[in-house]
PDB file of N, CA and C in Angstrom:
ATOM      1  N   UNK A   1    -210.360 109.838 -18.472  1.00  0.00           N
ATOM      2  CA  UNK A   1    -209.526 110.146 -19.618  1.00  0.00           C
ATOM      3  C   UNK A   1    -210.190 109.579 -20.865  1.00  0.00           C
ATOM      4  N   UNK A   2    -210.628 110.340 -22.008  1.00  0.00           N
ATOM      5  CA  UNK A   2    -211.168 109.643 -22.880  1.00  0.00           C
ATOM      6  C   UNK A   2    -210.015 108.819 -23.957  1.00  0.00           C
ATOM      7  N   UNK A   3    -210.756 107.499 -24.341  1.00  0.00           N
ATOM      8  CA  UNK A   3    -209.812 106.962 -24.792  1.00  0.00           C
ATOM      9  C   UNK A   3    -208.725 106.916 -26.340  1.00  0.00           C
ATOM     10  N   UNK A   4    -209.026 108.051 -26.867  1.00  0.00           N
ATOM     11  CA  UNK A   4    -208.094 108.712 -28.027  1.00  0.00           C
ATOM     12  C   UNK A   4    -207.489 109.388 -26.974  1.00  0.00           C
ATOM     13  N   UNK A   5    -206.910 109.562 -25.545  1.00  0.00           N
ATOM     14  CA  UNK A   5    -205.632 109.816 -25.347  1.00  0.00           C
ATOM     15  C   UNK A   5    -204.793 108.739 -25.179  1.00  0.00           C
ATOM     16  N   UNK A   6    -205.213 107.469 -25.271  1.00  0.00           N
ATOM     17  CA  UNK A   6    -204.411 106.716 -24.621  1.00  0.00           C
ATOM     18  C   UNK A   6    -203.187 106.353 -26.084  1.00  0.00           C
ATOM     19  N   UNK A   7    -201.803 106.485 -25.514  1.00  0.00           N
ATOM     20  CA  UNK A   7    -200.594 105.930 -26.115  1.00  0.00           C
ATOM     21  C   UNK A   7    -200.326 104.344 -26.057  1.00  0.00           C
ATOM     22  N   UNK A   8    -200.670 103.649 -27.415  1.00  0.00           N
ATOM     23  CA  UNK A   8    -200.405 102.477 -27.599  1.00  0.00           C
ATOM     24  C   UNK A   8    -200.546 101.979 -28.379  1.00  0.00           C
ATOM     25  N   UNK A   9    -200.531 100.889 -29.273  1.00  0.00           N
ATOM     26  CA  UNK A   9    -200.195 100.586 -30.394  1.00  0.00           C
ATOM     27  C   UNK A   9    -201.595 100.113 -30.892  1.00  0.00           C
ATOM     28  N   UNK A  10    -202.031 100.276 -32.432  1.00  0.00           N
ATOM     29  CA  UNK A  10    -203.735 100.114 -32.726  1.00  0.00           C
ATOM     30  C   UNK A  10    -204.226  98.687 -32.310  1.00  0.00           C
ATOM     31  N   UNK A  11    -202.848  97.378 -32.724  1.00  0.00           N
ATOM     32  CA  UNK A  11    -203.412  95.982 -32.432  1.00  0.00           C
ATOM     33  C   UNK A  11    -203.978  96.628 -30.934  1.00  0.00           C
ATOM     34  N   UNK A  12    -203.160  96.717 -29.913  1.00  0.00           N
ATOM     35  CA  UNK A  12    -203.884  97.013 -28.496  1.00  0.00           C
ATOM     36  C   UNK A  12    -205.031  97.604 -28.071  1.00  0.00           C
ATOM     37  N   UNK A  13    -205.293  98.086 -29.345  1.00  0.00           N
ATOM     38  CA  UNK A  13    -206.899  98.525 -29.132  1.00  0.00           C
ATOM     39  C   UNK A  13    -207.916  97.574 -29.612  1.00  0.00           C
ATOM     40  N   UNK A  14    -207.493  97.005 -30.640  1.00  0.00           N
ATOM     41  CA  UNK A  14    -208.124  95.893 -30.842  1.00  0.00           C
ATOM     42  C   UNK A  14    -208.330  94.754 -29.701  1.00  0.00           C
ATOM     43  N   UNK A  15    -207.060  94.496 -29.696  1.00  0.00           N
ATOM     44  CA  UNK A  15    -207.533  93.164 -28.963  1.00  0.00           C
ATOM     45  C   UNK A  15    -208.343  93.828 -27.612  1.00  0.00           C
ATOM     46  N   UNK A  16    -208.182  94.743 -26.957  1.00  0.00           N
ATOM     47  CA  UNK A  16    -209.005  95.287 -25.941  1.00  0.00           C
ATOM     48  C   UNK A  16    -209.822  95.114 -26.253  1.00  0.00           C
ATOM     49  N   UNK A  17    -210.665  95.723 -27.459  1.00  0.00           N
ATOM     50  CA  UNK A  17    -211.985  95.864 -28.265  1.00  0.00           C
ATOM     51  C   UNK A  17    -212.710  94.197 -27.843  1.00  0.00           C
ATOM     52  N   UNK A  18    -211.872  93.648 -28.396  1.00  0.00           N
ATOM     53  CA  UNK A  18    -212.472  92.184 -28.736  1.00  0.00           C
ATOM     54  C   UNK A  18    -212.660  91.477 -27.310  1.00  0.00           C
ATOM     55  N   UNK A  19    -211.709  91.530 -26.453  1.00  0.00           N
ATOM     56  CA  UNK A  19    -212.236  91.199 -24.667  1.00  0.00           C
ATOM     57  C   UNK A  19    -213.085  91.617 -24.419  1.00  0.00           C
ATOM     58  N   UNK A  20    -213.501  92.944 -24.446  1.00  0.00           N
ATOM     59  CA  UNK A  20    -214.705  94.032 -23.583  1.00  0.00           C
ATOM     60  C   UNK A  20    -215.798  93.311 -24.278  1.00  0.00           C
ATOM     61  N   UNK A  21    -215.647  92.940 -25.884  1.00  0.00           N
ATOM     62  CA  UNK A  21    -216.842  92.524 -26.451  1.00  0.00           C
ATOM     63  C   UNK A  21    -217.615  91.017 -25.994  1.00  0.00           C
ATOM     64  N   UNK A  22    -216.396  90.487 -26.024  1.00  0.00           N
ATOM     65  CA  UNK A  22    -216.536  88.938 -24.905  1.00  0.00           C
ATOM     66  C   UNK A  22    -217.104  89.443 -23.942  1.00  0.00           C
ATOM     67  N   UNK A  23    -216.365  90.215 -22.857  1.00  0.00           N
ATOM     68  CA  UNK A  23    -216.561  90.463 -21.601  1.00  0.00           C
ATOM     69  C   UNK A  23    -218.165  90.427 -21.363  1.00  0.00           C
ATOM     70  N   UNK A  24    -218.688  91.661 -22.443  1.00  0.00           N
ATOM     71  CA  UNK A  24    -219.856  92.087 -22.290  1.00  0.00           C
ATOM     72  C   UNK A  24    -220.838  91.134 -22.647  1.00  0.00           C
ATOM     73  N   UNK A  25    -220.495  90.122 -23.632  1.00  0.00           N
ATOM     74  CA  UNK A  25    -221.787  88.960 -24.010  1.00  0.00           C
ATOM     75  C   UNK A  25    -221.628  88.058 -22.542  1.00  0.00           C
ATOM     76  N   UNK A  26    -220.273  88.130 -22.291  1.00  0.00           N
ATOM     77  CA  UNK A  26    -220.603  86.581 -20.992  1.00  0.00           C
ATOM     78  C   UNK A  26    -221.261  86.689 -19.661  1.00  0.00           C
ATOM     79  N   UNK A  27    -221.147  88.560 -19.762  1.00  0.00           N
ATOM     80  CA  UNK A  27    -221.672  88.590 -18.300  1.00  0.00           C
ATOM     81  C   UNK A  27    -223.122  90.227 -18.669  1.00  0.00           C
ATOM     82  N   UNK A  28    -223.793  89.614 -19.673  1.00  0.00           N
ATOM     83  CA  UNK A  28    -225.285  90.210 -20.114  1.00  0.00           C
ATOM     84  C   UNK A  28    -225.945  90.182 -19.098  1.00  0.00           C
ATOM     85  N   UNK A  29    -225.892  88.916 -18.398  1.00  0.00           N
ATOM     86  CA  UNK A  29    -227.323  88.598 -17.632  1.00  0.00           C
ATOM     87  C   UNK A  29    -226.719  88.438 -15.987  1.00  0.00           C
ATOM     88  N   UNK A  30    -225.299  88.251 -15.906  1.00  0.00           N
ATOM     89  CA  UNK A  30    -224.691  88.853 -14.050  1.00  0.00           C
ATOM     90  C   UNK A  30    -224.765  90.083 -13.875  1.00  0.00           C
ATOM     91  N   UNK A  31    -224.405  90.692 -14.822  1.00  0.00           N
ATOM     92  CA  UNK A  31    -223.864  92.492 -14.592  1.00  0.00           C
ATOM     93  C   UNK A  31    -224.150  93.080 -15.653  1.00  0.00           C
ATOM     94  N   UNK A  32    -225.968  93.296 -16.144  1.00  0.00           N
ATOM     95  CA  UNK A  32    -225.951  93.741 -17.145  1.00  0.00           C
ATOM     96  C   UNK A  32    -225.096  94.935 -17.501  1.00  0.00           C
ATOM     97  N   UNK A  33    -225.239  96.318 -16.180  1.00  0.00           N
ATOM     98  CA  UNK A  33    -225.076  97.590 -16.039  1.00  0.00           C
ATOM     99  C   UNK A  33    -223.326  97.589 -16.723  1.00  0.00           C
ATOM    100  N   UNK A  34    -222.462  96.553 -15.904  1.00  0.00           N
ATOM    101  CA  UNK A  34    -221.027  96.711 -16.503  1.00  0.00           C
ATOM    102  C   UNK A  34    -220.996  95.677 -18.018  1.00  0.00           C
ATOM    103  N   UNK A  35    -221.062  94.809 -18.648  1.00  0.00           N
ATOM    104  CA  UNK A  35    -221.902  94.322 -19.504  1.00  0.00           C
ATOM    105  C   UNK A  35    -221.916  95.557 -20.407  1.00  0.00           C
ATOM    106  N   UNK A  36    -222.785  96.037 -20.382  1.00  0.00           N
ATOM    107  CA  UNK A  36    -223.194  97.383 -21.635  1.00  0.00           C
ATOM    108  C   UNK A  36    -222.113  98.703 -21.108  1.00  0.00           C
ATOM    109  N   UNK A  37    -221.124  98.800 -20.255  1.00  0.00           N
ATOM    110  CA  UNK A  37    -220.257  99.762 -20.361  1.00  0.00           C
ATOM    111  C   UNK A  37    -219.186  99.199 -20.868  1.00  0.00           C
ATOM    112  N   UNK A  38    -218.958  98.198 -20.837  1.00  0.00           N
ATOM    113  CA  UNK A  38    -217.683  96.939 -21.482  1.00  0.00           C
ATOM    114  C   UNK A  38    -218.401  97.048 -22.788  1.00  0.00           C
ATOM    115  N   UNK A  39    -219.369  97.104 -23.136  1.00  0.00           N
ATOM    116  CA  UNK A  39    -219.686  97.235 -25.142  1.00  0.00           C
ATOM    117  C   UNK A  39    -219.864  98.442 -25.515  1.00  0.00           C
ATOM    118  N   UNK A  40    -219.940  99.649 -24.679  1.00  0.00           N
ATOM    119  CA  UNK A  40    -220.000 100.733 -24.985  1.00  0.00           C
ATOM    120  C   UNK A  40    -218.482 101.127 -24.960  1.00  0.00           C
ATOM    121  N   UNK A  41    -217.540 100.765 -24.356  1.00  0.00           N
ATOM    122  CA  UNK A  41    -216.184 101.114 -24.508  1.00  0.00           C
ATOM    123  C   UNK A  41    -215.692 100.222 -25.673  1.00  0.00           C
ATOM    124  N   UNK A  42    -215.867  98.906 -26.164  1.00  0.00           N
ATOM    125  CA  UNK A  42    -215.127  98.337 -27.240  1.00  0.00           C
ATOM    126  C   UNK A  42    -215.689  98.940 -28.479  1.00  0.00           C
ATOM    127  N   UNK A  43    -216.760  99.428 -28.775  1.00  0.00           N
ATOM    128  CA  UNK A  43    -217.455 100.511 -29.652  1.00  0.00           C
ATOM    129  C   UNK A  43    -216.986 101.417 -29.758  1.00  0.00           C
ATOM    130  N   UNK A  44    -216.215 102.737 -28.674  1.00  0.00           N
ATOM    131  CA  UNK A  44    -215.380 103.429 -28.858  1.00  0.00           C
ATOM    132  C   UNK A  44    -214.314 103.440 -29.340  1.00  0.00           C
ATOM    133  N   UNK A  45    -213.267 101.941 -28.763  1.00  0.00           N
ATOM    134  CA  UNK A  45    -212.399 101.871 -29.663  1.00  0.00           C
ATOM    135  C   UNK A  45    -212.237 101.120 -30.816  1.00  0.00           C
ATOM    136  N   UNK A  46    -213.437 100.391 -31.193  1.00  0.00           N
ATOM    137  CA  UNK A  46    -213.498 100.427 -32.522  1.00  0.00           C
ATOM    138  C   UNK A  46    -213.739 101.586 -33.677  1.00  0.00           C
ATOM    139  N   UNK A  47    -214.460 102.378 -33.117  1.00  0.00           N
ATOM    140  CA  UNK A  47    -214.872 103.508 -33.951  1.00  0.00           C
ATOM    141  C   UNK A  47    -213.299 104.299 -34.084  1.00  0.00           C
ATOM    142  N   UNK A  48    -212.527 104.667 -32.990  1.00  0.00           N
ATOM    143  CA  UNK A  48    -211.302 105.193 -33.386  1.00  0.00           C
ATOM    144  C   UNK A  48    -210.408 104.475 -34.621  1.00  0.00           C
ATOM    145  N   UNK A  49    -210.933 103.410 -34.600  1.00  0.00           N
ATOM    146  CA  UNK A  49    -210.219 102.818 -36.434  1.00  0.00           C
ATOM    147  C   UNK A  49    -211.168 102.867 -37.071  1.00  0.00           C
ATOM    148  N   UNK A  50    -212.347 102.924 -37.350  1.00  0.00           N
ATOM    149  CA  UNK A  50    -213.212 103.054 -38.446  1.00  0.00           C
ATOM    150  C   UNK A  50    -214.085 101.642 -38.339  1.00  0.00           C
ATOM    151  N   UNK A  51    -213.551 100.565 -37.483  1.00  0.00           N
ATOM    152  CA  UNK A  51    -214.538  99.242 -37.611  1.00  0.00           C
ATOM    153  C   UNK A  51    -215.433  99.282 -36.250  1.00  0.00           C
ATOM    154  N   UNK A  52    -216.488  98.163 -36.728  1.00  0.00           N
ATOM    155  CA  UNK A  52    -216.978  97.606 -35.666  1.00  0.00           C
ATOM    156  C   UNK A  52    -216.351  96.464 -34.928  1.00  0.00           C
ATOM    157  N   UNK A  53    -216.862  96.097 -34.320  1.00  0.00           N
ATOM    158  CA  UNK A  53    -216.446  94.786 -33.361  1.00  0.00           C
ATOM    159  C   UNK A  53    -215.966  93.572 -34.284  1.00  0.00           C
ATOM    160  N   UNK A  54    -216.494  92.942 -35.069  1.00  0.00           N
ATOM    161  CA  UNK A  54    -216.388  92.113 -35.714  1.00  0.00           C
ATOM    162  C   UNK A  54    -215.399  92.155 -36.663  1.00  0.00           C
ATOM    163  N   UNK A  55    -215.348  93.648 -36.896  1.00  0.00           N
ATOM    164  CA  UNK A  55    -214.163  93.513 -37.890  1.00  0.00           C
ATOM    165  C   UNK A  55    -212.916  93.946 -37.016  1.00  0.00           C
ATOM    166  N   UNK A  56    -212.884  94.462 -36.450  1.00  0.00           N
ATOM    167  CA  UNK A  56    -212.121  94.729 -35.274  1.00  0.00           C
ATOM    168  C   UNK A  56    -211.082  93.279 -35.181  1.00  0.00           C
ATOM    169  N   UNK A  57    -212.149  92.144 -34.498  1.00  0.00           N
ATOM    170  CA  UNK A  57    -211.271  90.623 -34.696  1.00  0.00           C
ATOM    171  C   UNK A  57    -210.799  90.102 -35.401  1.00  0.00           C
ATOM    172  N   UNK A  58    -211.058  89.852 -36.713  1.00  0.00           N
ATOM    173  CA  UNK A  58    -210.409  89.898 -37.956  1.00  0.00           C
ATOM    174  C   UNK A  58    -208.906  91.123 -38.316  1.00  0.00           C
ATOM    175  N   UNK A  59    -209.061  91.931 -37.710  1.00  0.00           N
ATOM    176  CA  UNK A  59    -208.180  92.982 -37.797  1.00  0.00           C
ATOM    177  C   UNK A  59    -206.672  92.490 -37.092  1.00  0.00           C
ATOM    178  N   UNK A  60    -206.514  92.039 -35.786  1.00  0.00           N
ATOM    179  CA  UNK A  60    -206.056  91.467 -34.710  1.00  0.00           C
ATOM    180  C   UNK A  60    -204.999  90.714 -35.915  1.00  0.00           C
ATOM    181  N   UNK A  61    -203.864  91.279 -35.519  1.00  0.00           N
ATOM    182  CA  UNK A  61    -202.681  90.237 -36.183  1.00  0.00           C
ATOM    183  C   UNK A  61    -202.357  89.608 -34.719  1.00  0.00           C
ATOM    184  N   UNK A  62    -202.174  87.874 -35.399  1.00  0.00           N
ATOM    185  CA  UNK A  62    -201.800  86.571 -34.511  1.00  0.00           C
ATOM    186  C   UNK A  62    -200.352  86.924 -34.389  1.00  0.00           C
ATOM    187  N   UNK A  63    -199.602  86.485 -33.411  1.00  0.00           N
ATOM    188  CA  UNK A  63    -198.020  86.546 -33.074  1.00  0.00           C
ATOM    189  C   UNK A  63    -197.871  85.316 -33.711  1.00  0.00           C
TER     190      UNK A  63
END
């Protein structure tokens, strides 16, 4: 399912964004192969708002 179908609110894409982006730096060198599909998906849903990663986190409203 590509992920502009998914129903949910934009913070939730963010903060997804921002795990996968973690995800993908902590485990570069265990699992490169999942690693670069975990940064190739937080790239997607950053691009569905217009940011990158970085701004993506900054984006993220705190509760």
């Amino acid at each position: 399912m590509p992920l502009s179908n998914l129903n949910q609110h934009p913070q939730d894409d963010l903060l997804i964004a921002a795990a996968l982006c973690w995800f993908s730096k902590d485990f570069e060198d265990v699992e490169p192969e999942l690693a670069l599909r975990a940064w190739e998906i937080s790239q997607e849903l950053c691009e569905l708002h217009g940011l990158n990663p970085g701004e993506a986190i900054r984006q993220i409203e705190l509760c």
